[in-house]
C-alpha atoms as a PDB file:
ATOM      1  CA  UNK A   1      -0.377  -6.937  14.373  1.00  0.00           C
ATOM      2  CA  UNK A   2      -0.838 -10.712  13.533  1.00  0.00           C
ATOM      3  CA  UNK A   3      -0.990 -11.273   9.515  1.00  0.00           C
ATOM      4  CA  UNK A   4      -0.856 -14.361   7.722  1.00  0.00           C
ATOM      5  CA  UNK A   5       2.334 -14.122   5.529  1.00  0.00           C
ATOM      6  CA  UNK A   6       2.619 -15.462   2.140  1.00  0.00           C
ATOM      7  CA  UNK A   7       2.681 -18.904   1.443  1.00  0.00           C
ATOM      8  CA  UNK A   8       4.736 -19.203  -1.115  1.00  0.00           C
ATOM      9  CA  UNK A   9       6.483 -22.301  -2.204  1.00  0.00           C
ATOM     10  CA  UNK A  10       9.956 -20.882  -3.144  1.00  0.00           C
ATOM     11  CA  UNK A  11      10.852 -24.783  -4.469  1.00  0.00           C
ATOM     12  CA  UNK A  12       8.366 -24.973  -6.788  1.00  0.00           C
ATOM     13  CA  UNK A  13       9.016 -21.639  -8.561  1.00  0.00           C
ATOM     14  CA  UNK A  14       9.059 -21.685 -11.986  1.00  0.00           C
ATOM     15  CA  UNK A  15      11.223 -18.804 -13.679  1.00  0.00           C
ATOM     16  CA  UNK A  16       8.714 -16.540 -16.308  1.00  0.00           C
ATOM     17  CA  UNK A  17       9.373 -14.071 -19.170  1.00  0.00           C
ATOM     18  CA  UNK A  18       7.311 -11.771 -19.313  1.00  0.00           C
ATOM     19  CA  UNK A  19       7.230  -9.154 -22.668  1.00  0.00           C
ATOM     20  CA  UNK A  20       3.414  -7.814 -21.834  1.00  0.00           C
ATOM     21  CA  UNK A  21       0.683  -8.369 -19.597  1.00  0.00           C
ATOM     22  CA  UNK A  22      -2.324 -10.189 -21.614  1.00  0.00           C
ATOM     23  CA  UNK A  23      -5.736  -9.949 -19.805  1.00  0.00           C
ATOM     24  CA  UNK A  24      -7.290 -12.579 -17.874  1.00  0.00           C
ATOM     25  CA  UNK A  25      -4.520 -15.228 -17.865  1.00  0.00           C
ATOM     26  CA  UNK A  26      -3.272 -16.923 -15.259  1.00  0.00           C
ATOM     27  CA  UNK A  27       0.220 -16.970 -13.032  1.00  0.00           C
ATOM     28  CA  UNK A  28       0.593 -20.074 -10.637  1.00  0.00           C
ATOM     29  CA  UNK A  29       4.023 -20.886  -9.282  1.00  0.00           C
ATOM     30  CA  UNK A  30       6.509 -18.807 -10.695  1.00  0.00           C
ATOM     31  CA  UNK A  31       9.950 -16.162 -10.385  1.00  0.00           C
ATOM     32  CA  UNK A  32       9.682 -12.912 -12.310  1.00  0.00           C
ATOM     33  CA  UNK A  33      12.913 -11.182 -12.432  1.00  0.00           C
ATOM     34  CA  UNK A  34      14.933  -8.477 -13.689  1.00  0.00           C
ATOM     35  CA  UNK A  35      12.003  -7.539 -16.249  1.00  0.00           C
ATOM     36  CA  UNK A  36      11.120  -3.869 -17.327  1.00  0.00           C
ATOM     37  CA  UNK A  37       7.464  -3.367 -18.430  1.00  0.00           C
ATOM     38  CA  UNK A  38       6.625   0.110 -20.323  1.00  0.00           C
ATOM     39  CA  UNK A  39       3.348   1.268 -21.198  1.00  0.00           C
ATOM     40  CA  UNK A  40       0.775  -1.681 -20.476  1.00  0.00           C
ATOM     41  CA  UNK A  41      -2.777  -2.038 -20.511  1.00  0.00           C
ATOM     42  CA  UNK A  42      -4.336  -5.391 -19.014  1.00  0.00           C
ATOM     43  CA  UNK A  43      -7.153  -6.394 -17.024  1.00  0.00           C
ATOM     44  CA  UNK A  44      -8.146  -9.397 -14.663  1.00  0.00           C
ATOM     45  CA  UNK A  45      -4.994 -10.887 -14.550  1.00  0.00           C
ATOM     46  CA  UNK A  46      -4.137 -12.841 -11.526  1.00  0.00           C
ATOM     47  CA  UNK A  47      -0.840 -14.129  -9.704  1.00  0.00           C
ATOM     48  CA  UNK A  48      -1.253 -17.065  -6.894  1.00  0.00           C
ATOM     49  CA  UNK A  49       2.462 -18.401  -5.708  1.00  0.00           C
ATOM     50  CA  UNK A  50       4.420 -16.042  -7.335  1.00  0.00           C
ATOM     51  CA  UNK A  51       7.521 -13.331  -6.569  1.00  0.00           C
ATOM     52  CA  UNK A  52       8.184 -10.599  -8.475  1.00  0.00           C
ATOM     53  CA  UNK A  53      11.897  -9.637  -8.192  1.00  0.00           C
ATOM     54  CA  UNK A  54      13.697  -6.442  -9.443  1.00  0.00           C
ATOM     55  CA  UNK A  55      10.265  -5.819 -11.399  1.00  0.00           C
ATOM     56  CA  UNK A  56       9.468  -2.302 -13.173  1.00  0.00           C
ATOM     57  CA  UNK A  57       6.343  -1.251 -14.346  1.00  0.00           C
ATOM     58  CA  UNK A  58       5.756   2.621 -15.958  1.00  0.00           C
ATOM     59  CA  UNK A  59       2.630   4.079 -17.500  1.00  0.00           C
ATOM     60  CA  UNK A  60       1.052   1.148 -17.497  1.00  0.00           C
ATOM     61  CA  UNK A  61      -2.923   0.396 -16.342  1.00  0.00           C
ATOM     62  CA  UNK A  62      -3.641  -2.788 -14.494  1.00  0.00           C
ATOM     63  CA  UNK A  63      -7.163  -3.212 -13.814  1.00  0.00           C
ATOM     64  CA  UNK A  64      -8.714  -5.444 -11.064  1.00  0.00           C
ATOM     65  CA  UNK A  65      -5.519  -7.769 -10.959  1.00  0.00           C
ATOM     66  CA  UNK A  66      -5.064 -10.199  -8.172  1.00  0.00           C
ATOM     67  CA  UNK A  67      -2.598 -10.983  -6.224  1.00  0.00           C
ATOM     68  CA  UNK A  68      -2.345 -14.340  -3.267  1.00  0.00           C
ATOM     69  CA  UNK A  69       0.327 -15.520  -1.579  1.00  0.00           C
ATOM     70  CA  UNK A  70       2.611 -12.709  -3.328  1.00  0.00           C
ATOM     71  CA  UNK A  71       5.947 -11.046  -2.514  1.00  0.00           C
ATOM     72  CA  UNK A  72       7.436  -8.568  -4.629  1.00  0.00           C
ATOM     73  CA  UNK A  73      11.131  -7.908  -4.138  1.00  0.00           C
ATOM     74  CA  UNK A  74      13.193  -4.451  -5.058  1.00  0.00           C
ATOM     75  CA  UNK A  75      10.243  -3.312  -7.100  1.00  0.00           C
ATOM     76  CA  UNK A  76       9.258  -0.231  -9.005  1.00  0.00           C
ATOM     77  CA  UNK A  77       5.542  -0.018  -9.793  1.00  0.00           C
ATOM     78  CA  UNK A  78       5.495   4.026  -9.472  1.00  0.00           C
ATOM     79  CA  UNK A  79       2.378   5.575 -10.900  1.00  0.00           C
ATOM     80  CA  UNK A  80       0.989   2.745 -12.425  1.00  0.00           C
ATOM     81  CA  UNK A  81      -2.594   2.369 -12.331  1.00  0.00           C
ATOM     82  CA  UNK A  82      -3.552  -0.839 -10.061  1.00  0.00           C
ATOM     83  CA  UNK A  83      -7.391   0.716  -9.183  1.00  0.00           C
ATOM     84  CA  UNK A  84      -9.740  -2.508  -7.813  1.00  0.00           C
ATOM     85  CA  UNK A  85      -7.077  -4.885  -7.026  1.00  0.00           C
ATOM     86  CA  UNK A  86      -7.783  -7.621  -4.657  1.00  0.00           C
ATOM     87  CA  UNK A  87      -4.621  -8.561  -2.506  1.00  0.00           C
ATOM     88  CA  UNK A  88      -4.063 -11.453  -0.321  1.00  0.00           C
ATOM     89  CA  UNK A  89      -1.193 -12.493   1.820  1.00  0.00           C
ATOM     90  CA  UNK A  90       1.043  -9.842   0.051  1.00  0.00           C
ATOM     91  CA  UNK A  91       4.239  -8.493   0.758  1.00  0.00           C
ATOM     92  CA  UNK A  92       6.201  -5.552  -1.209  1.00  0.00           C
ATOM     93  CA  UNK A  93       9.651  -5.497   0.686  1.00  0.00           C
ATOM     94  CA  UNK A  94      11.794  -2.500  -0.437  1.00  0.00           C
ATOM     95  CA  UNK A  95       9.684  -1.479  -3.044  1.00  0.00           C
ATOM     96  CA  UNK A  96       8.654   2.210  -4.890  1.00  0.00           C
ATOM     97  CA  UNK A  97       4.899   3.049  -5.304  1.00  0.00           C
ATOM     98  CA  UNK A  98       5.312   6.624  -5.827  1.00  0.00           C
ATOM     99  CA  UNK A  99       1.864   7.947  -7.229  1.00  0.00           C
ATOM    100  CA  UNK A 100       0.682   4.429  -7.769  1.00  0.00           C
ATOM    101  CA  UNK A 101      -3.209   3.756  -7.584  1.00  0.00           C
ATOM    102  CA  UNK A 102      -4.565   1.274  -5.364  1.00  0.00           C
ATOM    103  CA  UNK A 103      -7.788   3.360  -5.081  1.00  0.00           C
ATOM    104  CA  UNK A 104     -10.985   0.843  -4.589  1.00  0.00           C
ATOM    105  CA  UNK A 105      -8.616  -2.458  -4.264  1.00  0.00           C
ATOM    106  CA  UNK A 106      -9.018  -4.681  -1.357  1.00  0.00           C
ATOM    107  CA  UNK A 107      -6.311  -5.701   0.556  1.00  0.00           C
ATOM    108  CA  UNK A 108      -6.222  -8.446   3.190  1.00  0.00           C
ATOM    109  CA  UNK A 109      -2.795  -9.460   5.226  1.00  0.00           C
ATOM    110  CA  UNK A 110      -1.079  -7.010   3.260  1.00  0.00           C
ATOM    111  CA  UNK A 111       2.455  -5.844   4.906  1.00  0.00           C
ATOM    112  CA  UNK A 112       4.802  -3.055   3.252  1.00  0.00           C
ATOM    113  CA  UNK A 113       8.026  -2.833   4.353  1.00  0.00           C
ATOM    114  CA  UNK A 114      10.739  -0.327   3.867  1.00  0.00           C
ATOM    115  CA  UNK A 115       8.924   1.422   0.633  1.00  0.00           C
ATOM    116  CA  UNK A 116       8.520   4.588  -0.864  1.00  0.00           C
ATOM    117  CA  UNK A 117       4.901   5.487  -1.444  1.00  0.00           C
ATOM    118  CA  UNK A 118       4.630   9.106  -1.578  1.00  0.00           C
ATOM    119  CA  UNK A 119       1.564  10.394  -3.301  1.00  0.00           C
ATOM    120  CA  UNK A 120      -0.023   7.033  -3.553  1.00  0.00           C
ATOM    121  CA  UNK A 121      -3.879   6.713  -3.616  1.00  0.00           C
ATOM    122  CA  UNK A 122      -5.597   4.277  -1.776  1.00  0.00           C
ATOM    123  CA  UNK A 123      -8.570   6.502  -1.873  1.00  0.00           C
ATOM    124  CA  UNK A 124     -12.061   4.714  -0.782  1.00  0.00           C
ATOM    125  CA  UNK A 125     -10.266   0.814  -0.553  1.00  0.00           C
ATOM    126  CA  UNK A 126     -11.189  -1.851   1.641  1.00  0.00           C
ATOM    127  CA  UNK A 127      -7.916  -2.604   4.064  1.00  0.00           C
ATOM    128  CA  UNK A 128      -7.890  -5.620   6.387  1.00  0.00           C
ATOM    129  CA  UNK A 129      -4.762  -6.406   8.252  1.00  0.00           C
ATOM    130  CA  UNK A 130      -2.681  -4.081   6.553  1.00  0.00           C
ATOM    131  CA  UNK A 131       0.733  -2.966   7.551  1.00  0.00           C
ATOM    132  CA  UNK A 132       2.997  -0.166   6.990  1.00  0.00           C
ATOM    133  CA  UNK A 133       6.616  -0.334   8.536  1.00  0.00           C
ATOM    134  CA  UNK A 134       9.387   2.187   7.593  1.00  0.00           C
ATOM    135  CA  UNK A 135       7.633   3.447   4.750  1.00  0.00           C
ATOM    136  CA  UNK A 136       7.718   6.969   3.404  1.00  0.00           C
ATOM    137  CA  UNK A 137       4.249   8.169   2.259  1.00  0.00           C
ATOM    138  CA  UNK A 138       4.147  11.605   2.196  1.00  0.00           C
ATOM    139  CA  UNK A 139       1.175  13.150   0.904  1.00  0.00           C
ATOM    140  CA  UNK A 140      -0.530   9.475   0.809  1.00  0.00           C
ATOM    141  CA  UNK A 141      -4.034   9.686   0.282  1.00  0.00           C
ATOM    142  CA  UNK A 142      -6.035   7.357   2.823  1.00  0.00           C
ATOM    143  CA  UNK A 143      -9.401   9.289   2.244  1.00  0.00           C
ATOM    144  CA  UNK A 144     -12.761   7.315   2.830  1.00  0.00           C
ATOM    145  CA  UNK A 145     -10.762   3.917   4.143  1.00  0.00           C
ATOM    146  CA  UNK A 146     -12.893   1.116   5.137  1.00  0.00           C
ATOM    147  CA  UNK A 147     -10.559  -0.531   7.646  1.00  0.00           C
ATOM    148  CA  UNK A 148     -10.530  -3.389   9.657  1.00  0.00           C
ATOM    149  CA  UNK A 149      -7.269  -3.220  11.069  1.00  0.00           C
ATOM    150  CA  UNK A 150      -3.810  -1.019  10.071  1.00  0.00           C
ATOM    151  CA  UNK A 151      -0.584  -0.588  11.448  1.00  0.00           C
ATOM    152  CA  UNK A 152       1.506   2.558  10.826  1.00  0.00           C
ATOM    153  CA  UNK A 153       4.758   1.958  12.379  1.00  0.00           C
ATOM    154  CA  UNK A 154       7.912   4.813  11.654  1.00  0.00           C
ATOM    155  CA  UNK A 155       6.097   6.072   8.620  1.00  0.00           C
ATOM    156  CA  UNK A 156       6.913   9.336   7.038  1.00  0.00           C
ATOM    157  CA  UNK A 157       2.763  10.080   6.720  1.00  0.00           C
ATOM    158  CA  UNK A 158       3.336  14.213   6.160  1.00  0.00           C
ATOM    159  CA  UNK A 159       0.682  15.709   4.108  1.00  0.00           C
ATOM    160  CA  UNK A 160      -1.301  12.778   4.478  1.00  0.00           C
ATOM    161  CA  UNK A 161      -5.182  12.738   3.959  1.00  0.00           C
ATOM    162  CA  UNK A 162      -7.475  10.867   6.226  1.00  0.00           C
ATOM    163  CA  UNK A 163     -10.515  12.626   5.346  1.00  0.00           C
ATOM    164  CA  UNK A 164     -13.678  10.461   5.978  1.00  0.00           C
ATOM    165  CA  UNK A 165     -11.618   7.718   7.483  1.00  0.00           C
ATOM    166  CA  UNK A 166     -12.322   6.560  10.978  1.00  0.00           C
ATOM    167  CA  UNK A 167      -9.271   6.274  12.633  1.00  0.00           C
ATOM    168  CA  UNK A 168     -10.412   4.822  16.138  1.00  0.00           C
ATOM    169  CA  UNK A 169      -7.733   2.624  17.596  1.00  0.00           C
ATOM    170  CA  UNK A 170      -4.954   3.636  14.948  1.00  0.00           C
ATOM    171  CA  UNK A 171      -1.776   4.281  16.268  1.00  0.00           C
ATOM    172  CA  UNK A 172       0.297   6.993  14.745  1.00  0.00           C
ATOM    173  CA  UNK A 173       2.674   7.803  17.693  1.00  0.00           C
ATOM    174  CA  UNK A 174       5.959   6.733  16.145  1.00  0.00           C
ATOM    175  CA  UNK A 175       5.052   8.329  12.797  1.00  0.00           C
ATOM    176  CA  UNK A 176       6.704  11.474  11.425  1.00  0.00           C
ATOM    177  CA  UNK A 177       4.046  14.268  10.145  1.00  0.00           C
ATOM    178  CA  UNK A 178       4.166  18.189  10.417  1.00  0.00           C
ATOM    179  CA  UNK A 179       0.190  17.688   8.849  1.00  0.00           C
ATOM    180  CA  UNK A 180      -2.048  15.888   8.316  1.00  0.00           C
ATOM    181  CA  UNK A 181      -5.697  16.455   6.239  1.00  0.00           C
ATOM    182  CA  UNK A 182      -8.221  15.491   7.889  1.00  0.00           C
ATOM    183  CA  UNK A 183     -11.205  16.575  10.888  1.00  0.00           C
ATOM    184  CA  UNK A 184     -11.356  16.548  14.071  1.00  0.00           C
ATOM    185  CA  UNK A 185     -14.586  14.013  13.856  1.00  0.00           C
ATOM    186  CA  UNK A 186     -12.447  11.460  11.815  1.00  0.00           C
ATOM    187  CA  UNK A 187      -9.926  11.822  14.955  1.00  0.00           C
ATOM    188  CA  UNK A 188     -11.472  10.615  17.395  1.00  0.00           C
ATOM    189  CA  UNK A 189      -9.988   7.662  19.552  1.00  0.00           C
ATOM    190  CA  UNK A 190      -6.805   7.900  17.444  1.00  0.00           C
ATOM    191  CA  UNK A 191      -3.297   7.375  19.245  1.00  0.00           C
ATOM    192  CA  UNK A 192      -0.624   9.792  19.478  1.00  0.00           C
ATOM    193  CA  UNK A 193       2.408  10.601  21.430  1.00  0.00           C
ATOM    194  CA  UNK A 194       2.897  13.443  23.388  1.00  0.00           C
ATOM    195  CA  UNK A 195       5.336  15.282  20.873  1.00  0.00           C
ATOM    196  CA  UNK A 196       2.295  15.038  18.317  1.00  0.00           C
ATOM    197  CA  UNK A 197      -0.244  16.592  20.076  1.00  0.00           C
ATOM    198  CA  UNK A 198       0.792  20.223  19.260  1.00  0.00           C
ATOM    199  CA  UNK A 199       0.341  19.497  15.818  1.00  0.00           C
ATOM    200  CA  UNK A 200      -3.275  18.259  16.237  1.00  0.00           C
ATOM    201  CA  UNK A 201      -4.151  21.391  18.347  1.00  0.00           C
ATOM    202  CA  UNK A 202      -2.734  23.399  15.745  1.00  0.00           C
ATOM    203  CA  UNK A 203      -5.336  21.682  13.538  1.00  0.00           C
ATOM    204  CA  UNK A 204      -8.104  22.450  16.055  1.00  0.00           C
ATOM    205  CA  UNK A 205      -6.418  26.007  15.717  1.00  0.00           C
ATOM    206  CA  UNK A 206      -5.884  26.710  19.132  1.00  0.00           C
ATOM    207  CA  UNK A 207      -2.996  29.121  20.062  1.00  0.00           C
ATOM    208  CA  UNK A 208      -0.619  28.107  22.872  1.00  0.00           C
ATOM    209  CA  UNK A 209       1.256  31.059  24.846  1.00  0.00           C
END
């Protein structure tokens, strides 16, 4: 899939502190590193031309932050709240999102790369040019996408739910599942490999002798 990386200007980084997020303010240009965040609650807080690097945030709600022309680095968001984010040229390299929620965000050129996301909701967001390579997401909600565009490539995707998403032209043939939840109508025109196709008549619940 073509995606329009991040275009970030690594010279012009500017190194931040961060103690706690403050709503609505600003980020332009700048290196967060080796910070721990516990426990925050901000809103409409935005981040143009900025990576985050060795970055942890716990119990913490982030609403409607945006992110452009973003990489994050060896990052540990897990179950924070980040419902109605907008996303933009965005990269999370090597990163944990375990129970995080992305539900209702938008996401546009958005490319994860070697993370773990089990459990994470991106129930009912908007996903354009998304990519997911060598991720584990088991049990990943992905109920009621509205997608233009995603690429699941060697993705752990077991227990995944797909309910109400159309997944015409999606390619899950070098995935690893056992399950999936999901219906046959929300199937249809999806790709698979050979090896997967017992699995999906086993969800149609036919019996092979």
């Amino acid at each position: 899939m073509k995606m329009d990386p991040p275009k970030i200007q690594e010279h012009l980084l500017e190194l931040e502190t961060i103690q706690f997020l403050e709503s609505k303010v600003e980020y332009k240009h700048k290196l967060i590193e080796n910070t721990m965040l516990d426990q925050q609650e901000a809103s409409k807080v935005s981040f143009e031309n900025v990576v985050f690097r060795h970055v942890t945030i716990s119990d913490s709600t982030l609403d409607q932050f945006e992110f452009t022309d973003v990489r994050f680095e060896h990052c540990d968001f897990s179950n924070v709240n980040l419902s109605s984010a907008f996303m933009h040229r965005t990269e999370w390299s090597n990163c944990k999102f375990v129970g995080t929620d992305f539900s209702n965000s938008r996401l546009q050129n958005v490319h994860f790369t070697h993370g773990l996301g089990d459990y994470s909701n991106f129930r009912f967001a908007h996903l354009k040019q998304v990519s997911f390579s060598e991720c584990t997401l088991i049990g990943v909600d992905f109920a009621y996408l509205a997608l233009q565009k995603i690429a699941l490539d060697q993705c752990n995707i077991d227990q995944a739910s797909l309910t109400g998403t159309t997944m015409k032209g999606m390619d899950l043939s070098t995935c690893n599942f056992d399950s999936l939840v999901l219906t046959m109508e929300d199937l249809h025109g999806c790709v698979i490999s050979p090896y997967q196709a017992a699995t999906f008549v086993g969800l149609m619940g036919i019996v092979i002798k």
